[in-house]
Structure formats: structure tokens, C-alpha cells
C-alpha atoms as a PDB file:
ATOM      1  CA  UNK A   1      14.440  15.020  18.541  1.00  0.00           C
ATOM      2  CA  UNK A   2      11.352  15.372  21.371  1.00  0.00           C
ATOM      3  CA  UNK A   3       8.124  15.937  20.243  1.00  0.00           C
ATOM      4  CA  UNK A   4       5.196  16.018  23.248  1.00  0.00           C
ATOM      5  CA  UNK A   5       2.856  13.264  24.050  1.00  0.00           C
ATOM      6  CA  UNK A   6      -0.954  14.194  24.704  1.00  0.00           C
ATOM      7  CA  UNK A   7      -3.378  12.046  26.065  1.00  0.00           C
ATOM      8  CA  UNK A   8      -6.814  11.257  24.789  1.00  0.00           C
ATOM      9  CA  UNK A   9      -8.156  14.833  26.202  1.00  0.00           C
ATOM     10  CA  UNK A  10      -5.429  16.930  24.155  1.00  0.00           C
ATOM     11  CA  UNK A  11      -3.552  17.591  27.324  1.00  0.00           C
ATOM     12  CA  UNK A  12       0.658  17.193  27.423  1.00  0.00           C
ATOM     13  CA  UNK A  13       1.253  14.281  29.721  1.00  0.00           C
ATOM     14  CA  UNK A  14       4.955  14.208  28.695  1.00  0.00           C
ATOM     15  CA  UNK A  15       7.505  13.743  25.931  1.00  0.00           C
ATOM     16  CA  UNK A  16       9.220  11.260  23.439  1.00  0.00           C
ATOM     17  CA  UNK A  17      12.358  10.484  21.728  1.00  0.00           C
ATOM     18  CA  UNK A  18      12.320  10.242  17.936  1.00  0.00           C
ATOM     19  CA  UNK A  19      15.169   8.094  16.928  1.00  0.00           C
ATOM     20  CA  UNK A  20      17.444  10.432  14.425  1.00  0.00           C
ATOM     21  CA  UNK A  21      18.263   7.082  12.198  1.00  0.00           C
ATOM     22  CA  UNK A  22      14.443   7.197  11.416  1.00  0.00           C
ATOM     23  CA  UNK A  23      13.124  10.519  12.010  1.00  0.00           C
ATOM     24  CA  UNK A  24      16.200  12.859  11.110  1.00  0.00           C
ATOM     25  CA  UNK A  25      17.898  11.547   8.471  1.00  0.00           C
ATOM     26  CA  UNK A  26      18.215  13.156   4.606  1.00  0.00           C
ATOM     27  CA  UNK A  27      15.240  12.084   3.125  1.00  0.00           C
ATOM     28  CA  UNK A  28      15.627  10.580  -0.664  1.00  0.00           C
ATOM     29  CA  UNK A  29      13.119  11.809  -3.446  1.00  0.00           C
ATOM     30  CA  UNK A  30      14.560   9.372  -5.587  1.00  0.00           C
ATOM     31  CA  UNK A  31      14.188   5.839  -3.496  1.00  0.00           C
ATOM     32  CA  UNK A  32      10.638   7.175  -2.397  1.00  0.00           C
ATOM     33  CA  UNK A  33       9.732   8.081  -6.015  1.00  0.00           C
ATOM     34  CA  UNK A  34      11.051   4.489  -6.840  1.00  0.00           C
ATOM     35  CA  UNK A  35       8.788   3.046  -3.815  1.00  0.00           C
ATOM     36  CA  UNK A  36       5.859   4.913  -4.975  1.00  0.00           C
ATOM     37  CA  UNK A  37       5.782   3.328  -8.551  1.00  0.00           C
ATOM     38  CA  UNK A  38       6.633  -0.051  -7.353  1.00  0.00           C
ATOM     39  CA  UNK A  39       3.789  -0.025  -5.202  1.00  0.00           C
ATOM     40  CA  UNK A  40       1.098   1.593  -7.253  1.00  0.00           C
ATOM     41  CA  UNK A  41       2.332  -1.233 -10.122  1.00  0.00           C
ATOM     42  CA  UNK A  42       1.842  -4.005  -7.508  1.00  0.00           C
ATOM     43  CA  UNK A  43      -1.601  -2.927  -7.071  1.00  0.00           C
ATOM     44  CA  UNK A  44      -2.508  -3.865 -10.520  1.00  0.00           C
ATOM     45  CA  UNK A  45      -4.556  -7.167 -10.798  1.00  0.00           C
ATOM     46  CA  UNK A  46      -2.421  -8.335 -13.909  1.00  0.00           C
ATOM     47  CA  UNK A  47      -5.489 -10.969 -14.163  1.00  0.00           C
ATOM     48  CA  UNK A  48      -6.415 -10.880 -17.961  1.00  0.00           C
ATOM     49  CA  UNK A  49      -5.448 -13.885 -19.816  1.00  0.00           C
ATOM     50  CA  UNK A  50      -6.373 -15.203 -23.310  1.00  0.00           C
ATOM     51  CA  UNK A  51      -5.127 -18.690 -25.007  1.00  0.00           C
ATOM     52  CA  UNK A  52      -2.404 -18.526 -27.403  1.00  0.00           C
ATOM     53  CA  UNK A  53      -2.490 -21.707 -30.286  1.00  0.00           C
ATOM     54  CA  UNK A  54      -0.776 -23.977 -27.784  1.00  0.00           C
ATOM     55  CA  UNK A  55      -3.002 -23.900 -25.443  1.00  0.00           C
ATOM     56  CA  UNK A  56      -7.039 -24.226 -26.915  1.00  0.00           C
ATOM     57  CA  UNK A  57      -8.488 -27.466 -27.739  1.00  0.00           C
ATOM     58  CA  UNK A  58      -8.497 -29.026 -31.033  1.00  0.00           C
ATOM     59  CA  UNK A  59      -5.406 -29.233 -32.816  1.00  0.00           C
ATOM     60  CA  UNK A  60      -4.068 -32.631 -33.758  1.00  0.00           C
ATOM     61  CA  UNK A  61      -4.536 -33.941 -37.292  1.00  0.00           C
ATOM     62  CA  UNK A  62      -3.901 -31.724 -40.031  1.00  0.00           C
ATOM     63  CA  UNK A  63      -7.952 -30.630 -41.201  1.00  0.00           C
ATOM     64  CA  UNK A  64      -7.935 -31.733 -44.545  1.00  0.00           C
ATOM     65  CA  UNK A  65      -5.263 -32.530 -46.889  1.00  0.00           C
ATOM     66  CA  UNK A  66      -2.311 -30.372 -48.443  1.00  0.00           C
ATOM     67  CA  UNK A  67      -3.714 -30.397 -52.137  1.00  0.00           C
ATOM     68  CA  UNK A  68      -6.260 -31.116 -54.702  1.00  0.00           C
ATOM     69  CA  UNK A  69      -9.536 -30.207 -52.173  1.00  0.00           C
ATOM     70  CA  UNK A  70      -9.500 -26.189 -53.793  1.00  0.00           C
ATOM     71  CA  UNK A  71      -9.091 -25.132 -50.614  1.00  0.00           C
ATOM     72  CA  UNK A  72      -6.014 -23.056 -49.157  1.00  0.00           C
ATOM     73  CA  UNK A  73      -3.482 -25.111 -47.644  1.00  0.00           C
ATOM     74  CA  UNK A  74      -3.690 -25.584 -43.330  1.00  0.00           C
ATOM     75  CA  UNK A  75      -2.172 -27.476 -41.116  1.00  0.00           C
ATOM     76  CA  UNK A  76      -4.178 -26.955 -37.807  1.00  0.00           C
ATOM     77  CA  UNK A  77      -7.659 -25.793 -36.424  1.00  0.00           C
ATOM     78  CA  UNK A  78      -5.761 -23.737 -33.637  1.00  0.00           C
ATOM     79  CA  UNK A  79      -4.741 -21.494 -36.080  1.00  0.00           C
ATOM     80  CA  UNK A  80      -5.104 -18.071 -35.487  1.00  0.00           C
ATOM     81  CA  UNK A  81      -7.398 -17.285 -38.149  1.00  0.00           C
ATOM     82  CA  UNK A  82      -9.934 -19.848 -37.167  1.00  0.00           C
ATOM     83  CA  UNK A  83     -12.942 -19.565 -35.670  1.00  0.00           C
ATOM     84  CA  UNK A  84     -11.956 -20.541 -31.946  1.00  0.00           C
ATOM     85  CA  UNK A  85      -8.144 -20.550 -32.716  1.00  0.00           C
ATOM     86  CA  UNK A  86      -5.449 -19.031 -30.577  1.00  0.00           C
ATOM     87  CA  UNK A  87      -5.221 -15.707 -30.065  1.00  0.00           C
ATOM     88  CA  UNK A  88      -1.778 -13.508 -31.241  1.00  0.00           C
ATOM     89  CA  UNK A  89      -0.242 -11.672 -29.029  1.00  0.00           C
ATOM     90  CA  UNK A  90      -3.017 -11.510 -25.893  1.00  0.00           C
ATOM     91  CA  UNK A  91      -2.402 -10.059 -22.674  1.00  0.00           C
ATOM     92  CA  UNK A  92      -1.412 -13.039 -20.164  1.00  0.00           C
ATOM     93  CA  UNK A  93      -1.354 -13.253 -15.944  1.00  0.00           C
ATOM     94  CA  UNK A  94       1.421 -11.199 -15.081  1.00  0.00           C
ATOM     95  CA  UNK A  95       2.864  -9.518 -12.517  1.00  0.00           C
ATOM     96  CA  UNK A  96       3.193  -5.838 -12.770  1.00  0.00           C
ATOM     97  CA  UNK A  97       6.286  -3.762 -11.066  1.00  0.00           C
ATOM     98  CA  UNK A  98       9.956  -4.752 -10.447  1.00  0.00           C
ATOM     99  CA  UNK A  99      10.733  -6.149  -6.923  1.00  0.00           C
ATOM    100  CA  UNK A 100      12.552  -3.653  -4.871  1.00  0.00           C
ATOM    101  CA  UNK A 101      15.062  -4.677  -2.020  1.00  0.00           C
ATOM    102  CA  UNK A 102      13.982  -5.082   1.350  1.00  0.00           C
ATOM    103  CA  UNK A 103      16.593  -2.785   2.758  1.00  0.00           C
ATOM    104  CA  UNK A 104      15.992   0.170   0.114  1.00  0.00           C
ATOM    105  CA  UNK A 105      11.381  -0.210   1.314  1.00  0.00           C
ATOM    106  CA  UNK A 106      12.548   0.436   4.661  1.00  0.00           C
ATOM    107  CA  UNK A 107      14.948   3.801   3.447  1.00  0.00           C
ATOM    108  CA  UNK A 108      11.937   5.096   1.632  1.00  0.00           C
ATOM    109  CA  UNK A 109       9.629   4.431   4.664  1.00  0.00           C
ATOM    110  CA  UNK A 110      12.329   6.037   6.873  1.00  0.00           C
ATOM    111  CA  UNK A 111      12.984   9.129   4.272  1.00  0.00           C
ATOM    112  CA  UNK A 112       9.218   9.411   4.580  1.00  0.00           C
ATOM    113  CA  UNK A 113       8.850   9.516   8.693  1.00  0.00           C
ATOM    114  CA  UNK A 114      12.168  11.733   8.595  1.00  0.00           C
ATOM    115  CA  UNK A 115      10.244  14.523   6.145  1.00  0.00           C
ATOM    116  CA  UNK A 116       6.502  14.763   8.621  1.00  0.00           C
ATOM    117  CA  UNK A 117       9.222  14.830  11.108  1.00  0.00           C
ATOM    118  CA  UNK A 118      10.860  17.786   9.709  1.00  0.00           C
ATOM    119  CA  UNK A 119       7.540  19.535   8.607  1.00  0.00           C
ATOM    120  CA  UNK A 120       5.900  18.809  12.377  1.00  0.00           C
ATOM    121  CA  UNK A 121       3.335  16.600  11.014  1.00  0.00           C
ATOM    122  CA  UNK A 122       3.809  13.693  13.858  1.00  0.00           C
ATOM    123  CA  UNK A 123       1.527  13.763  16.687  1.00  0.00           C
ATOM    124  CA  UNK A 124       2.209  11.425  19.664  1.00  0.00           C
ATOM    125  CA  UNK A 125      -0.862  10.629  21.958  1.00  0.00           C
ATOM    126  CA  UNK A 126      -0.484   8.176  24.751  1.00  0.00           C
ATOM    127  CA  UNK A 127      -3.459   5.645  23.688  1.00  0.00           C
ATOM    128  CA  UNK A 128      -6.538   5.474  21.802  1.00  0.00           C
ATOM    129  CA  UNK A 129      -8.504   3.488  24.371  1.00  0.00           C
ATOM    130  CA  UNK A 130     -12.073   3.835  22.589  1.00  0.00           C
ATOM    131  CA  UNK A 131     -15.322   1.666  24.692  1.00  0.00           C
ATOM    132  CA  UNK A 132     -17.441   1.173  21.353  1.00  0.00           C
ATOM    133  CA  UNK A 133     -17.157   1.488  17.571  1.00  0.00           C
ATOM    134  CA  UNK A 134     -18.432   4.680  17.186  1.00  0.00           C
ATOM    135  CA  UNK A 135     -17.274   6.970  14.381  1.00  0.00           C
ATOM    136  CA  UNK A 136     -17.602  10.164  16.263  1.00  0.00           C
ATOM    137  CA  UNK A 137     -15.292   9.278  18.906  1.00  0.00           C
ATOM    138  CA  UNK A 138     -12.456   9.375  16.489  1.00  0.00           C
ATOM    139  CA  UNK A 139     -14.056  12.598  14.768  1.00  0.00           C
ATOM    140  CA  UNK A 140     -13.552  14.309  18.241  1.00  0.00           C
ATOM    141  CA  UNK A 141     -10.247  12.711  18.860  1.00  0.00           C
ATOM    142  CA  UNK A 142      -9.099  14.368  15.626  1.00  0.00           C
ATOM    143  CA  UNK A 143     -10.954  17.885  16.205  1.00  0.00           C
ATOM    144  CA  UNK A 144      -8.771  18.025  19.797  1.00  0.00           C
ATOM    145  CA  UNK A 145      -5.412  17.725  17.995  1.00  0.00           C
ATOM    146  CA  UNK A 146      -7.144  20.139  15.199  1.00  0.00           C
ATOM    147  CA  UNK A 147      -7.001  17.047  12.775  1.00  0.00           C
ATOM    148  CA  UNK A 148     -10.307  17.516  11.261  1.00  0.00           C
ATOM    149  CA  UNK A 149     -11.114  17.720   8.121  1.00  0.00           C
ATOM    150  CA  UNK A 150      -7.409  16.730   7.207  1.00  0.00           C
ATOM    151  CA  UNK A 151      -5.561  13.438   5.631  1.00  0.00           C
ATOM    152  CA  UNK A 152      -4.408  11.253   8.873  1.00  0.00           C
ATOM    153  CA  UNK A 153      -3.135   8.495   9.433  1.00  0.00           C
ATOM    154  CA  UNK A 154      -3.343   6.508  13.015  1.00  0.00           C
ATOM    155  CA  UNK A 155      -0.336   4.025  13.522  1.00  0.00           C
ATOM    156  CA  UNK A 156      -1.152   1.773  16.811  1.00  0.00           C
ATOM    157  CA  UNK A 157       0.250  -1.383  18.190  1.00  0.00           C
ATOM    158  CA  UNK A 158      -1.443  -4.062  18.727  1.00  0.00           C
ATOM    159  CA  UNK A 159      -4.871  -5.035  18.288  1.00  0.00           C
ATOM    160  CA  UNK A 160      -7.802  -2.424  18.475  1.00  0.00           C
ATOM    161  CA  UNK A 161     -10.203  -3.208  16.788  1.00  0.00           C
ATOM    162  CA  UNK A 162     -12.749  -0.303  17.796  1.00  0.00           C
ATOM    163  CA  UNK A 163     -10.388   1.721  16.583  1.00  0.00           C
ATOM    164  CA  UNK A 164     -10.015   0.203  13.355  1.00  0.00           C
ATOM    165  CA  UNK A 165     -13.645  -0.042  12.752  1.00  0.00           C
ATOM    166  CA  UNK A 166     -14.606   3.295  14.109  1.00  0.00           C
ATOM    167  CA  UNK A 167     -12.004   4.812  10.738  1.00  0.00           C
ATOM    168  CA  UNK A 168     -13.524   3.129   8.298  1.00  0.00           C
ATOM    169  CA  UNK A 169     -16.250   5.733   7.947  1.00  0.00           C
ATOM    170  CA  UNK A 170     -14.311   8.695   7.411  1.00  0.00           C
ATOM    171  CA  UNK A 171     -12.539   8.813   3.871  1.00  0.00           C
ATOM    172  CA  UNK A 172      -9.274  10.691   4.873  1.00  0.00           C
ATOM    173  CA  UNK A 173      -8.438   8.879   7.977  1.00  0.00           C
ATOM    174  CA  UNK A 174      -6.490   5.415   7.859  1.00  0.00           C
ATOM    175  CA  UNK A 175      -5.370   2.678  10.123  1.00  0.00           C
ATOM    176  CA  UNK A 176      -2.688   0.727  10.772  1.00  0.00           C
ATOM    177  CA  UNK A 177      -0.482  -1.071  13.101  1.00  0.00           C
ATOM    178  CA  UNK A 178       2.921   0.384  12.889  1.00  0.00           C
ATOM    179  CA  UNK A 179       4.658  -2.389  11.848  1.00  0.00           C
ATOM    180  CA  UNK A 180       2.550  -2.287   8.625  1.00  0.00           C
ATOM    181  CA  UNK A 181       3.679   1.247   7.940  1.00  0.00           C
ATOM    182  CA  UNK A 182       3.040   1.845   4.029  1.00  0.00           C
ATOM    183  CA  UNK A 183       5.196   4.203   2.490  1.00  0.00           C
ATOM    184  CA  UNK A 184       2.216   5.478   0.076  1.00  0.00           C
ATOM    185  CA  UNK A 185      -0.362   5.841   3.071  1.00  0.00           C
ATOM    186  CA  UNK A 186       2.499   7.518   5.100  1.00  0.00           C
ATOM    187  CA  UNK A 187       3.258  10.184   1.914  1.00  0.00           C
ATOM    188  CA  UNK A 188      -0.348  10.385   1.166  1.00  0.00           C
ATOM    189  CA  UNK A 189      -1.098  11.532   4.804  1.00  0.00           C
ATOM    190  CA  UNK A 190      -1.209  15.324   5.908  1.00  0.00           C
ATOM    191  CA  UNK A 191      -0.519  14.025   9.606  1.00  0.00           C
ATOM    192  CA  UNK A 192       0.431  11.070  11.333  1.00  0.00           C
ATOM    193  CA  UNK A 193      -0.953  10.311  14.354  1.00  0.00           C
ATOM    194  CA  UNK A 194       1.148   7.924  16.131  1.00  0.00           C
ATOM    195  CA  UNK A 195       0.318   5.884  20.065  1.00  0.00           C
ATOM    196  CA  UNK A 196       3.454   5.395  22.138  1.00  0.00           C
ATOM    197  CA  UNK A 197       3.148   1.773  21.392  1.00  0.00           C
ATOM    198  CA  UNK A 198       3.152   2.505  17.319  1.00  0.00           C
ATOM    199  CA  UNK A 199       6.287   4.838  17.775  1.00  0.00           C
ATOM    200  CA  UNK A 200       8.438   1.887  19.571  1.00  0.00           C
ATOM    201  CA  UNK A 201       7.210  -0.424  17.319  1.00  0.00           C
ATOM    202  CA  UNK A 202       8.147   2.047  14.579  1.00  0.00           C
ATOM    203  CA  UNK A 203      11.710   2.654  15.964  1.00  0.00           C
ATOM    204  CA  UNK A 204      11.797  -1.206  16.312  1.00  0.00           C
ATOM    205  CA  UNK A 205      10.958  -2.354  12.995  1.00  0.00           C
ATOM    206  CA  UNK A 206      12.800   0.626  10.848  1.00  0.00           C
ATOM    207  CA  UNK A 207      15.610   2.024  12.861  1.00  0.00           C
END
């Protein structure tokens, strides 16, 4: 598959190849449904944590003894129903979501690319050479390719890091070097904006 390359000024300057075992395959709703849940679990903290009876302080020797003191019968100060006791059945630090094969992340990436592909959502531009962090130099970027106002997401190679910090201002465009390529920021994208740097890296890293 060719797609055009534009420069910087929205002009053609040329065209690319898209590799068909990462832009033309069958995509799979089920593996990128699968990725989507995986990742949105791993995103959880999974930080709260409480002490169960085995693990606060006290313990030890038995508080008083078994009979004759009128009092009911205990064996520990940890208990449960004391003041300061363990706590039954507390949340603990835990990881949330199942691990999910290397080999079946990169299908779901590549089921993603394959679908913008098929729905002409990939833009190619040569570079994004940009002389100071300036958020309106990446606002008119987008308005030439008629990007505005939409969900994009710029895959580069590389380090650029006026790039990177002239994005963070604008709430529906992202950044990333290619070989970063999130499935989730890829399906949550309307376009992808891609350099011809991020699209070898791209065929590189998942074809």
C-alpha cells in the first residue's frame, strides 16, 4: 500500500510503502479488546494495603488467662476484634490485569495500524523540524493536514523534544516515538500522524 508524504508546508514531496504484514492485515476485535482491558487494568495503582493479624504489633503472650478472671476467653491482642487488631479480609498491594504475551501486544498494535490504514487515517509528513517550543506551531501543522480540532497522534523517531513539549498543551494531540506505539493511544486516536523516521521504525519494531 502507498500513501503520500507531505512536508511541513502540506505539499506532496513523494510517497511511502506501508508494509502489508503491519498495515494490511485482518485486524482482530478480539486480541485488541483483550489489549485494551489489560492495559486499562495495568493502569490501576493496586496501592491500598491494610495489616492482617500476622502482621501488627503486639501479639505474643496470651492477655490474661483462660478462666476464672469473668472475662471472655482470648488468646491474642491482634485479634480482630481489638482495638488495633488485624484487619479481615483488607485490600492488599496487588497487581491488577493478567500479563498478555509479547507476541499477541504486537498483533493488537498491528490489527490497530492495519484498521487507520484501511479507514485513511495515516498521514505521512517528511519531518517535524520545529525551532522553539511553541504550541501554535503544532496547531498550524495540524490545521495544514486539516487535523484541527481532531484526536491525533504524532509518532516520531528519535529525540524532539520541541515537539514533545510544544503537544503537551493541546488535550487531543499526543506524542510518541514510534517504537513506544500504545495500542490504546493508537485506538483512541482519530488520526495518526506519522514522520518517515516513525514509519521505519514502526515497520521495524512490528512487522
Amino acid at each position: 500500500m502507498e500513501v503520500k508524504v507531505y512536508n511541513q508546508e502540506g505539499a506532496e514531496v513523494g510517497k511511502a510503502e506501508l508494509k502489508p504484514e503491519v498495515f494490511e492485515i485482518e485486524p482482530s476485535e478480539a486480541l485488541v479488546h483483550q489489549y485494551v482491558v489489560t492495559y486499562l487494568a495495568r493502569q490501576r495503582q493496586g496501592n491500598a494495603n491494610t495489616k492482617e493479624r500476622a502482621e501488627v504489633r503486639g501479639g505474643g503472650r496470651k492477655p490474661w488467662r483462660q478462666k476464672g478472671t469473668g472475662n471472655a476467653r482470648v488468646g491474642t491482642n491482634r485479634s480482630p476484634l481489638w482495638r488495633g487488631g488485624g484487619t479481615t479480609f483488607g485490600p492488599s498491594t496487588r497487581l491488577y490485569g493478567n500479563a498478555m504475551p509479547r507476541k499477541m501486544k504486537k498483533m493488537a498494535i498491528r490489527s490497530v495500524f492495519a484498521d487507520k490504514a484501511r479507514a485513511d487515517r495515516i498521514r505521512i509528513i517528511d519531518q517535524i523540524k520545529i525551532d522553539e517550543i511553541k504550541t501554535k506551531s503544532i496547531v498550524d501543522l495540524l490545521t495544514r493536514f486539516d487535523l484541527s480540532g481532531k484526536k491525533c497522534l504524532i509518532l516520531d523517531e528519535g529525540e524532539n523534544k520541541n515537539c514533545y513539549l510544544s503537544c503537551r498543551n493541546l488535550p487531543k494531540v499526543m506524542y510518541s516515538r514510534a517504537a513506544l506505539a500504545n495500542g490504546y493511544d493508537l485506538l483512541n486516536a482519530d488520526y495518526v500522524l506519522m514522520t518517515r523516521a516513525g514509519l521505519d521504525k514502526v515497520h521495524e519494531v512490528f512487522g
